[in-house]
Protein backbone atom coordinates (compact mmCIF):
# COMPACT_ATOMS: atom_id res chain seq x y z
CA UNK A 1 153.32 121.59 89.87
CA UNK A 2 151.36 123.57 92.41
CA UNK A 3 151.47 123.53 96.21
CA UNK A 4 147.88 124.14 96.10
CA UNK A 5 146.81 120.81 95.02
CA UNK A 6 143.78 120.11 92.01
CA UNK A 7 141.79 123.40 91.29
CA UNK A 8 139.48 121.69 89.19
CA UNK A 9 135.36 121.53 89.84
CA UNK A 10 135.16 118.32 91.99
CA UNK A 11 138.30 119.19 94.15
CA UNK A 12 136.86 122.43 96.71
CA UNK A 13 134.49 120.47 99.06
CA UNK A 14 132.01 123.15 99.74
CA UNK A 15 131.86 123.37 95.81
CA UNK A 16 131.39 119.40 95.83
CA UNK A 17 128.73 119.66 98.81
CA UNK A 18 126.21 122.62 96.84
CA UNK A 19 126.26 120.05 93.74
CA UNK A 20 125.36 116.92 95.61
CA UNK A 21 121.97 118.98 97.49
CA UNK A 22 121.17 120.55 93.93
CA UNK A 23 121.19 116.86 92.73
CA UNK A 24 119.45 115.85 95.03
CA UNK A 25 117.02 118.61 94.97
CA UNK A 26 116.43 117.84 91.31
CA UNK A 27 115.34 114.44 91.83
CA UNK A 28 113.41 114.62 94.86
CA UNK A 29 111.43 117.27 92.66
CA UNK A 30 111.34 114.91 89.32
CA UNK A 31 110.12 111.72 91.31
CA UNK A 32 107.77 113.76 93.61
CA UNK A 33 106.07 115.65 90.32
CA UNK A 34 105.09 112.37 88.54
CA UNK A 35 103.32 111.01 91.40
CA UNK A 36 101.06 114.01 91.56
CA UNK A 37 100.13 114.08 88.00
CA UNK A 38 98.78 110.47 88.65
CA UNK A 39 96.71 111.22 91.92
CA UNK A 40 93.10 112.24 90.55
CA UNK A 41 92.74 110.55 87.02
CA UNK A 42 90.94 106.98 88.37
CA UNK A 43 88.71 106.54 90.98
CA UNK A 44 86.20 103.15 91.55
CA UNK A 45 83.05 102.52 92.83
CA UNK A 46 82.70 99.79 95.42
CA UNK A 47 79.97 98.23 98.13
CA UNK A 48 78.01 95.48 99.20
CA UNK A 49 74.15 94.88 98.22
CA UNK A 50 71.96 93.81 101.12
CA UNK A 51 68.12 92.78 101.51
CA UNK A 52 65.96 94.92 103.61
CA UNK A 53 66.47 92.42 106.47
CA UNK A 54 70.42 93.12 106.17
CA UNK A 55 71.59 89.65 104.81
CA UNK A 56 73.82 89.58 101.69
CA UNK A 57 72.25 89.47 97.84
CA UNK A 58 75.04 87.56 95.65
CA UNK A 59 74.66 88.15 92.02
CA UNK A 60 73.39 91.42 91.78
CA UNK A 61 74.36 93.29 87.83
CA UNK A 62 75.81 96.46 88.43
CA UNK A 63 76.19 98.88 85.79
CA UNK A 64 77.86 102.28 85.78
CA UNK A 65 76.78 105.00 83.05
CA UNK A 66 79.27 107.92 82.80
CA UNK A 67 76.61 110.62 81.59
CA UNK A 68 79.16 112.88 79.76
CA UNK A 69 80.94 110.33 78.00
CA UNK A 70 78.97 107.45 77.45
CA UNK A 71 81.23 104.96 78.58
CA UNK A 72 79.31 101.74 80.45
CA UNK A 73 81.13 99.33 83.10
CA UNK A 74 79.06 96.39 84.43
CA UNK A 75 80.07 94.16 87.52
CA UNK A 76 78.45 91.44 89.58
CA UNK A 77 78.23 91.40 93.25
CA UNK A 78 80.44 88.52 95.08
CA UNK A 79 79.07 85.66 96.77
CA UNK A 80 79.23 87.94 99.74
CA UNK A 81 77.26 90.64 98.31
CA UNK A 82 80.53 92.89 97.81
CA UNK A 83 81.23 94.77 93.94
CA UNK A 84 84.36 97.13 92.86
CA UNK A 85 83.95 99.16 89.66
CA UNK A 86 88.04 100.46 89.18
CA UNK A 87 89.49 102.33 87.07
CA UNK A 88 86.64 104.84 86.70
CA UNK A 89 87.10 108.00 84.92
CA UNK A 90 87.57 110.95 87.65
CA UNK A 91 84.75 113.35 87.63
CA UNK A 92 81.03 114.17 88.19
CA UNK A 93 77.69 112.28 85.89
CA UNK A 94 78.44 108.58 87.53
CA UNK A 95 74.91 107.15 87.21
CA UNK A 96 74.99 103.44 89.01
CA UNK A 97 72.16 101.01 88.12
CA UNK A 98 71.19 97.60 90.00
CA UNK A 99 69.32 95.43 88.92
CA UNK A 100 68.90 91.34 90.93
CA UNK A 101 67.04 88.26 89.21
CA UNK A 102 64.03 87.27 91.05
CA UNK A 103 64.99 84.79 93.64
């Protein structure tokens, strides 16, 4: 047996202290990384519809053309006038449309 004590990895504590900031370096970076790969790949479209006197329309179609792709999204304003189009594709050639029934 040796006076010394353990020699193995785990046992010299300024050995023990790099490992436990590289691991925790590593997963600050891992966790941190997959939240900016998510930031810009959705965005939405929201509002309210109003009269030219101010006051609220209700049940107004919305529809959202994406010019480069195609892709369509319709909505109907609230009771209070207020829409959300989520989950939008990120990028430029958003073309809204609006169209109310006669009241």
């Amino acid at each position: 047996m040796s006076s010394r004590g353990d020699q193995g990895l785990f046992s010299n504590r300024p050995h023990r202290s790099l490992l436990t900031v590289w691991l925790l370096f590593c997963a600050i970076a891992l966790f941190s990384s997959t939240g900016f790969a998510q930031a810009a790949s959705t965005g939405a479209l929201n509002g309210s519809v109003t009269d030219p006197s101010g006051a609220v329309v209700p049940g107004v179609n919305i529809k959202v053309t994406n010019e480069a792709t195609g892709e369509t999204r319709a909505v109907t304003s609230n009771s209070d006038g207020i829409y959300l189009v989520p989950l939008l594709a990120a990028g430029t050639g958003l073309k809204p449309e609006f169209k109310a029934s006669k009241l």
